[in-house]
Protein backbone atom coordinates (compact mmCIF):
# COMPACT_ATOMS: atom_id res chain seq x y z
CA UNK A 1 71.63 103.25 91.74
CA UNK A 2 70.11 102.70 88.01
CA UNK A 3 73.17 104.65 86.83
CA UNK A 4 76.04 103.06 88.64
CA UNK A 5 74.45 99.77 87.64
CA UNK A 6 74.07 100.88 83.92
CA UNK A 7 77.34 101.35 83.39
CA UNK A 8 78.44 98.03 85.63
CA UNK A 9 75.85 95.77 85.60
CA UNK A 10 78.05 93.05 87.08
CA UNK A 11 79.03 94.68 90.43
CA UNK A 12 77.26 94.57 93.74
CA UNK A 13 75.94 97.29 94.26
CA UNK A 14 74.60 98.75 97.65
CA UNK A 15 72.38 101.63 98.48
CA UNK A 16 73.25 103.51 101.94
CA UNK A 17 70.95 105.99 103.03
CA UNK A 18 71.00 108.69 105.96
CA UNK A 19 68.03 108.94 108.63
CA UNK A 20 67.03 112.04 108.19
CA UNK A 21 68.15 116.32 106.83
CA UNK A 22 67.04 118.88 109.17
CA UNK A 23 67.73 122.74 108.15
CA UNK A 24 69.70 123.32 111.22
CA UNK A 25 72.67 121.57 110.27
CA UNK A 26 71.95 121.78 106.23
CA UNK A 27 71.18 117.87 106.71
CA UNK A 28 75.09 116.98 107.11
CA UNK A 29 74.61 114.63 110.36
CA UNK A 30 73.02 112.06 108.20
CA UNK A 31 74.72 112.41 105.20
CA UNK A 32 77.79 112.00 106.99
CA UNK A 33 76.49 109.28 108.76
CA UNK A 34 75.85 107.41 105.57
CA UNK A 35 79.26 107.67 104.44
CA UNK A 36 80.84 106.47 107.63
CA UNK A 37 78.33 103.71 107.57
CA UNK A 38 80.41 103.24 104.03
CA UNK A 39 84.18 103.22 105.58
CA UNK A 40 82.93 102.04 108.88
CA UNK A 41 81.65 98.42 106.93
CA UNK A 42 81.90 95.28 109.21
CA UNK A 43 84.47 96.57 111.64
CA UNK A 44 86.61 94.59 109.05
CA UNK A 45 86.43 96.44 105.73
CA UNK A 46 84.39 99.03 104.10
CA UNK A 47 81.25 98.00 102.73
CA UNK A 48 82.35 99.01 99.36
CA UNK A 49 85.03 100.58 97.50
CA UNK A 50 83.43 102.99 95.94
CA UNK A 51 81.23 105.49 97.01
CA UNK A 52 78.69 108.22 94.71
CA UNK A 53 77.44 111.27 96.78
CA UNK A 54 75.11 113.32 94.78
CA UNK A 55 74.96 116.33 97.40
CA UNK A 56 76.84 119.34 98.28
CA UNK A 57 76.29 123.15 99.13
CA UNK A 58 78.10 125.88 97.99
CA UNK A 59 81.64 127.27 99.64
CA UNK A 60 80.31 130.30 101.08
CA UNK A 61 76.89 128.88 102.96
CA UNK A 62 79.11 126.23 104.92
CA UNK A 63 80.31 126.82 108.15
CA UNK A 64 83.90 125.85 108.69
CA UNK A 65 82.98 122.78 111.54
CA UNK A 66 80.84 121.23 108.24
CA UNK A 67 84.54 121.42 105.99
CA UNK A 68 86.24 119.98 108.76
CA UNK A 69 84.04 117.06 109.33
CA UNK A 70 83.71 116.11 105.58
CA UNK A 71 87.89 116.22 105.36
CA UNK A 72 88.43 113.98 107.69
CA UNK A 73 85.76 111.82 106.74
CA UNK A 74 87.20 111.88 103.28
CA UNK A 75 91.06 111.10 104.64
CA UNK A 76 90.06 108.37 106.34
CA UNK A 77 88.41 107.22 102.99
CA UNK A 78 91.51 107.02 101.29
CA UNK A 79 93.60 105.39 104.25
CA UNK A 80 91.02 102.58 103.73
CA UNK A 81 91.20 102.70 100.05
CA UNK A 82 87.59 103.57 99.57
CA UNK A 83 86.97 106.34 96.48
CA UNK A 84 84.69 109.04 97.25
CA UNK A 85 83.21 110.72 93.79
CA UNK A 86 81.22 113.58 94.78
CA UNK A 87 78.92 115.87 92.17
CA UNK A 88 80.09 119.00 91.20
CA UNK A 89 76.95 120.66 91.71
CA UNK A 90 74.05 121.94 88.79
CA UNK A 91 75.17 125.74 89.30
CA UNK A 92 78.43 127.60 88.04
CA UNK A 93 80.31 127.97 90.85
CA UNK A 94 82.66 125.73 93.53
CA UNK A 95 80.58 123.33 96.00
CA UNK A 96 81.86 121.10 99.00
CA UNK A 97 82.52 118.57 99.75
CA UNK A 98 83.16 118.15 95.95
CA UNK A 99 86.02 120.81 96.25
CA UNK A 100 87.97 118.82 98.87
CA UNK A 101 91.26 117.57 97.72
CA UNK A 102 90.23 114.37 99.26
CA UNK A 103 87.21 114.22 97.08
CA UNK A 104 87.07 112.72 93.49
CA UNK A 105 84.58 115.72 91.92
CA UNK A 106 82.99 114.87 89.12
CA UNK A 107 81.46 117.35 86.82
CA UNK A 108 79.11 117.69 83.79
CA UNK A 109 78.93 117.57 80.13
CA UNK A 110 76.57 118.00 76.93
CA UNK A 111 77.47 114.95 74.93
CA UNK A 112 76.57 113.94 71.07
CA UNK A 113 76.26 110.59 69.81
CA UNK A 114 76.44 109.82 66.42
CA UNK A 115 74.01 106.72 64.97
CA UNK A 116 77.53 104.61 64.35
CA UNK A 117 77.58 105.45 68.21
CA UNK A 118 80.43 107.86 67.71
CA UNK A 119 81.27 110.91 69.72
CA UNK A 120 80.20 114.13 67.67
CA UNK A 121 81.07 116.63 70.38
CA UNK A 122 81.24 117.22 73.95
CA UNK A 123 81.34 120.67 75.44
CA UNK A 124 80.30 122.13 79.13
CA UNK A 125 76.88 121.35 80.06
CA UNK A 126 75.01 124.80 80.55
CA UNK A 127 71.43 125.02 80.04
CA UNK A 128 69.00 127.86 79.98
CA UNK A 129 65.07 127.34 80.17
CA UNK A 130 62.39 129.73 78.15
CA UNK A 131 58.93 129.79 79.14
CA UNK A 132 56.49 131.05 76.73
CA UNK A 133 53.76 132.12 78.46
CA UNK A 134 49.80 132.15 77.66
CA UNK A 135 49.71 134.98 76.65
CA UNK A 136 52.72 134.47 73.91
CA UNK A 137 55.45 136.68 76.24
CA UNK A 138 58.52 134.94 77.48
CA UNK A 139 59.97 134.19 80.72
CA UNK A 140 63.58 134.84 80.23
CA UNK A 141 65.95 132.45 81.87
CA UNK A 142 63.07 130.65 84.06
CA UNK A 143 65.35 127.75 84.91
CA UNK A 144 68.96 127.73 84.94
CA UNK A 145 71.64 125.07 84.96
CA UNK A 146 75.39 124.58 85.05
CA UNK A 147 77.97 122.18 85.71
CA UNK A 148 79.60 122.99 89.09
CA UNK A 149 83.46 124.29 88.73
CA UNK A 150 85.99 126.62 89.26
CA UNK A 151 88.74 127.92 91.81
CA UNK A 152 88.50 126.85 95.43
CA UNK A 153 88.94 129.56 97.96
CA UNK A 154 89.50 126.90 100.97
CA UNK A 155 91.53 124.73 99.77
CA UNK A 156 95.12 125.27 98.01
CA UNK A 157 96.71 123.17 94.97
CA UNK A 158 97.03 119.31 95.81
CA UNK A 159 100.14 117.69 94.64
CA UNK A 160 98.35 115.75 91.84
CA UNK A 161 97.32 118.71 90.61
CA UNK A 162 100.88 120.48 90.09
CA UNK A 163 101.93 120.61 86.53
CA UNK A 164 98.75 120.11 85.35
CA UNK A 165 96.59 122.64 86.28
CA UNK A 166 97.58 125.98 84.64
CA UNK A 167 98.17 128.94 86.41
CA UNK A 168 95.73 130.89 84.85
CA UNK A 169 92.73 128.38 86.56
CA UNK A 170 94.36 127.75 89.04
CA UNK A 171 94.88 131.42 91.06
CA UNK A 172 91.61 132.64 91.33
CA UNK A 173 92.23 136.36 91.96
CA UNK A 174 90.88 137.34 94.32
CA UNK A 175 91.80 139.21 96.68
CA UNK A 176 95.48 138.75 98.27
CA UNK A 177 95.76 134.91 97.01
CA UNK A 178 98.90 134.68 95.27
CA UNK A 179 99.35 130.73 96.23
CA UNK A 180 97.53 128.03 94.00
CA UNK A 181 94.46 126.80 94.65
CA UNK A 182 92.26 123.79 94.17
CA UNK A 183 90.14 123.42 90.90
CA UNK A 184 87.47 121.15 90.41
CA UNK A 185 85.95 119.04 88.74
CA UNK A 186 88.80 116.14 88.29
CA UNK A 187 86.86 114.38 85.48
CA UNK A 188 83.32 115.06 83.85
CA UNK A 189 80.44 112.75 82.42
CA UNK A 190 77.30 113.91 80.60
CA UNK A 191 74.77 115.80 82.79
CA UNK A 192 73.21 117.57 80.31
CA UNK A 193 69.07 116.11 80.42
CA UNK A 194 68.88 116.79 76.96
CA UNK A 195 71.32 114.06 76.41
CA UNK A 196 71.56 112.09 79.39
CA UNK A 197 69.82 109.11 80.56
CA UNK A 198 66.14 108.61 80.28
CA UNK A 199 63.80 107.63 83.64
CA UNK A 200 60.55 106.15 84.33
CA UNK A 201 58.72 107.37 87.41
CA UNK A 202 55.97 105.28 88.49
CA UNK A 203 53.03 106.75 90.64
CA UNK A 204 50.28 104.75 93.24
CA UNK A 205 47.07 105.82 92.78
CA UNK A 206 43.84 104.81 93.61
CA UNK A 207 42.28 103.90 90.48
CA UNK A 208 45.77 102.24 89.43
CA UNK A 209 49.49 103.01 88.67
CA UNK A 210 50.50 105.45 86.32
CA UNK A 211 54.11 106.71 84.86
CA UNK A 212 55.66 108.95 83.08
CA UNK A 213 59.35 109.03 81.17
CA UNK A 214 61.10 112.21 80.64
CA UNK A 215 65.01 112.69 80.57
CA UNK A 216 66.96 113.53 83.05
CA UNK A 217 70.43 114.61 83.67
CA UNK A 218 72.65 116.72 86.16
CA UNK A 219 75.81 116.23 87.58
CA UNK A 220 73.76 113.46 90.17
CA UNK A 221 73.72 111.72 86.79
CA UNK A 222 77.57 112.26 86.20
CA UNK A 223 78.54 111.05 89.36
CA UNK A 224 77.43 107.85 89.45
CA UNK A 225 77.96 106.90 85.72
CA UNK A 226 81.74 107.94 86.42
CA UNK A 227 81.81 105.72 89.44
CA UNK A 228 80.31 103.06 87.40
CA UNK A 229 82.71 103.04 84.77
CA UNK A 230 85.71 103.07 87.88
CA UNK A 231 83.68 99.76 89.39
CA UNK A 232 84.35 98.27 85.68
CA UNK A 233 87.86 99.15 85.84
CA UNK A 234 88.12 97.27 89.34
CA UNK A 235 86.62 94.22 88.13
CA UNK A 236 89.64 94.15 85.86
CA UNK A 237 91.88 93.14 89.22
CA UNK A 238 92.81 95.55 91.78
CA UNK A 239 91.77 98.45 93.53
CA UNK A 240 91.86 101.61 92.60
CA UNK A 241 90.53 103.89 95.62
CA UNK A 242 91.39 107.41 95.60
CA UNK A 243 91.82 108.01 91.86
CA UNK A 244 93.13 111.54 91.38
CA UNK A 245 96.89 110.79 91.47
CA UNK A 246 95.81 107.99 88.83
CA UNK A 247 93.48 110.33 86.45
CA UNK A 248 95.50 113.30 86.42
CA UNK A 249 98.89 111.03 85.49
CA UNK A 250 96.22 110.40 82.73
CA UNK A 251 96.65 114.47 81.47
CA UNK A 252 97.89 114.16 77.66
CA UNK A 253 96.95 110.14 76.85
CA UNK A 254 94.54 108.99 74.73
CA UNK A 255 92.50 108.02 78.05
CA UNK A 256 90.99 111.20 78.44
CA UNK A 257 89.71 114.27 75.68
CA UNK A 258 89.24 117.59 76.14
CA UNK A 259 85.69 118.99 76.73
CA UNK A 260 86.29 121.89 75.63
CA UNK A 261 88.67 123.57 73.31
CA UNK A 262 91.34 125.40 75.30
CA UNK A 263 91.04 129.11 73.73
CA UNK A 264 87.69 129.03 74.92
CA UNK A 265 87.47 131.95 78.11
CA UNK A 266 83.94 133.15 79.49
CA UNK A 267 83.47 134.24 83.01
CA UNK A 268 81.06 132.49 85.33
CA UNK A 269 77.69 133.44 86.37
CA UNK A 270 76.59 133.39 89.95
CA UNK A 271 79.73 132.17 90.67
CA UNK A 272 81.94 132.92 94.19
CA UNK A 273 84.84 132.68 91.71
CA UNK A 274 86.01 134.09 88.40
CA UNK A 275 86.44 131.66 86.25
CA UNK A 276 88.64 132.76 83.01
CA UNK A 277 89.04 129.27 81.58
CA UNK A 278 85.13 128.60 81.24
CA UNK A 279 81.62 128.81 82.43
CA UNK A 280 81.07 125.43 83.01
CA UNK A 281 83.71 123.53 84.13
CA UNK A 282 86.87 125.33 84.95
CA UNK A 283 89.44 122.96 85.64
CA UNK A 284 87.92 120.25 82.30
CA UNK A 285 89.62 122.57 79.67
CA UNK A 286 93.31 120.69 81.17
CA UNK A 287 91.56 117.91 83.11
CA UNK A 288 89.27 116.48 80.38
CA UNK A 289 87.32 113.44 80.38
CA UNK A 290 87.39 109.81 80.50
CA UNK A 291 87.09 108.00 77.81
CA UNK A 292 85.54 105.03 78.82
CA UNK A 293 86.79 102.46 76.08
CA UNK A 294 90.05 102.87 77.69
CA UNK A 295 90.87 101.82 81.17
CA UNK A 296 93.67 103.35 83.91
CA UNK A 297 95.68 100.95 85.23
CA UNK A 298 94.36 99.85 88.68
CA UNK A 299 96.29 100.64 91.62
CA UNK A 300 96.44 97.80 93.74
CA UNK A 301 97.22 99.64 97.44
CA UNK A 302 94.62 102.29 98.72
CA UNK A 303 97.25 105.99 99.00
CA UNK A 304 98.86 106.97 102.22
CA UNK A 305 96.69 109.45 103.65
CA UNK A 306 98.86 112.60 103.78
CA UNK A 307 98.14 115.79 102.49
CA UNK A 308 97.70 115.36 98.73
């Protein structure tokens, strides 16, 4: 909520919540319950046009019922013009229901910013954690961390991503797929907790309140702050709802920059997916980010929902 609200302080902003996660069904009933509470609204109109999920599992732990569920949750979205910016996930690798092609995925970068408040650089967020231990040895790789990306094995190549996308991101290979497939993330913020956004946490106890502020970042910090910056777009007039057509018409204007410079190949760890473009955010070598000093042009009518 502090996020979205950071980077649009002057829209309403509403904080929907599910009732409960239970192991059984990886918490999905309420999460999806949440977002319907979204689209439902007042019988009327969605409560709000634009909705942040920072959740998701990976492709391969998700039964196929789970998929189903979220897709047509997500169609319905964009029939009633609500946009649904999901995060990419803090591993290398392809999540859900970010990797649905009626999802807006949103992945993460490392971002420097110069004292005249200039952009120095911004590359893939991937972070690795040393511990040095009491006794002076070293815990190699104690804590990992990634922006979520690569090639989706469920889903093939939306239309908005045709022409964009290259080949070479776009076919995973593996195994007999010869047909394009989905890529995510669409559009990437700064996750990176060494230069994202810093937090206060503030504690109860019983000889008074105490708090601590530390950084924090992952792409549940990249979601919202990308939905924020969309919510400042609307309040420009109109309504932009399911934004990929509009960001990926985007590819090759001075609205978006690469993250990454396009020669750049290393596979993917711990990854379902090879990844030849990058480690950290496969599809954001073609599909960039936005540059928030320059606004899309707001589409006015929420998208037919047909299969992007």
């Amino acid at each position: 909520m502090s996020r979205r609200y950071a980077m649009a302080p002057g829209a309403r902003h509403l904080l929907v919540g599910g009732d409960g996660c239970t192991a059984r069904d990886f918490g999905a009933q309420a999460l999806f319950d949440a977002d319907l509470a979204v689209i439902n609204g007042t019988g009327n109109a969605p409560l709000a046009t634009i909705a942040s999920n920072s959740w998701g599992l990976t492709d391969e732990s998700v039964p196929g019922d789970f998929v189903d569920v979220m897709h047509q949750i997500l169609v319905r979205a964009a029939a009633e013009g609500v946009g649904m910016y999901f995060a990419s996930g803090d591993d290398p690798g392809v999540f859900v229901p970010a990797s649905d092609p009626f999802a807006i995925s949103v992945g993460g970068t490392s971002l420097g910013i110069g004292a005249r408040n200039q952009r120095l650089f911004e590359t893939g967020w991937s972070n690795q954690y040393l511990e040095v231990g009491a006794k002076g040895y070293i815990n190699d790789g104690i804590n990992r961390s990634a922006a979520g990306g690569g090639t989706s094995l469920i889903w093939k190549q939306p239309r908005y991503q045709r022409g964009v996308v290259p080949a070479s991101v776009a076919l995973p290979g593996v195994g007999d797929t010869t047909e394009p497939r989905r890529v995510v993330p669409d559009i990437s913020a700064v996750a990176d907790a060494f230069t994202g956004i810093q937090q206060v946490d503030v504690e109860s106890i019983k000889k008074g309140d105490s708090y601590w502020v530390f950084a924090d970042g992952g792409t549940s910090l990249s979601s919202p702050l990308v939905a924020g910056m969309v919510a400042t777009v609307q309040q420009r007039g109109g309504q932009l709802g399911f934004a990929n057509p509009a960001l990926y018409a985007l590819a090759g204007t001075n609205a978006v920059h690469d993250a990454l410079p396009v020669t750049r190949s290393t596979p993917a760890k711990r990854a379902a997916v090879f990844c030849p473009e990058s480690n950290d955010l496969c599809g954001i070598d073609s599909l960039q980010t936005l540059d928030s000093r320059i606004a899309p042009t707001p589409r006015r009518a929420p998208p037919r929902a047909t299969t992007p």
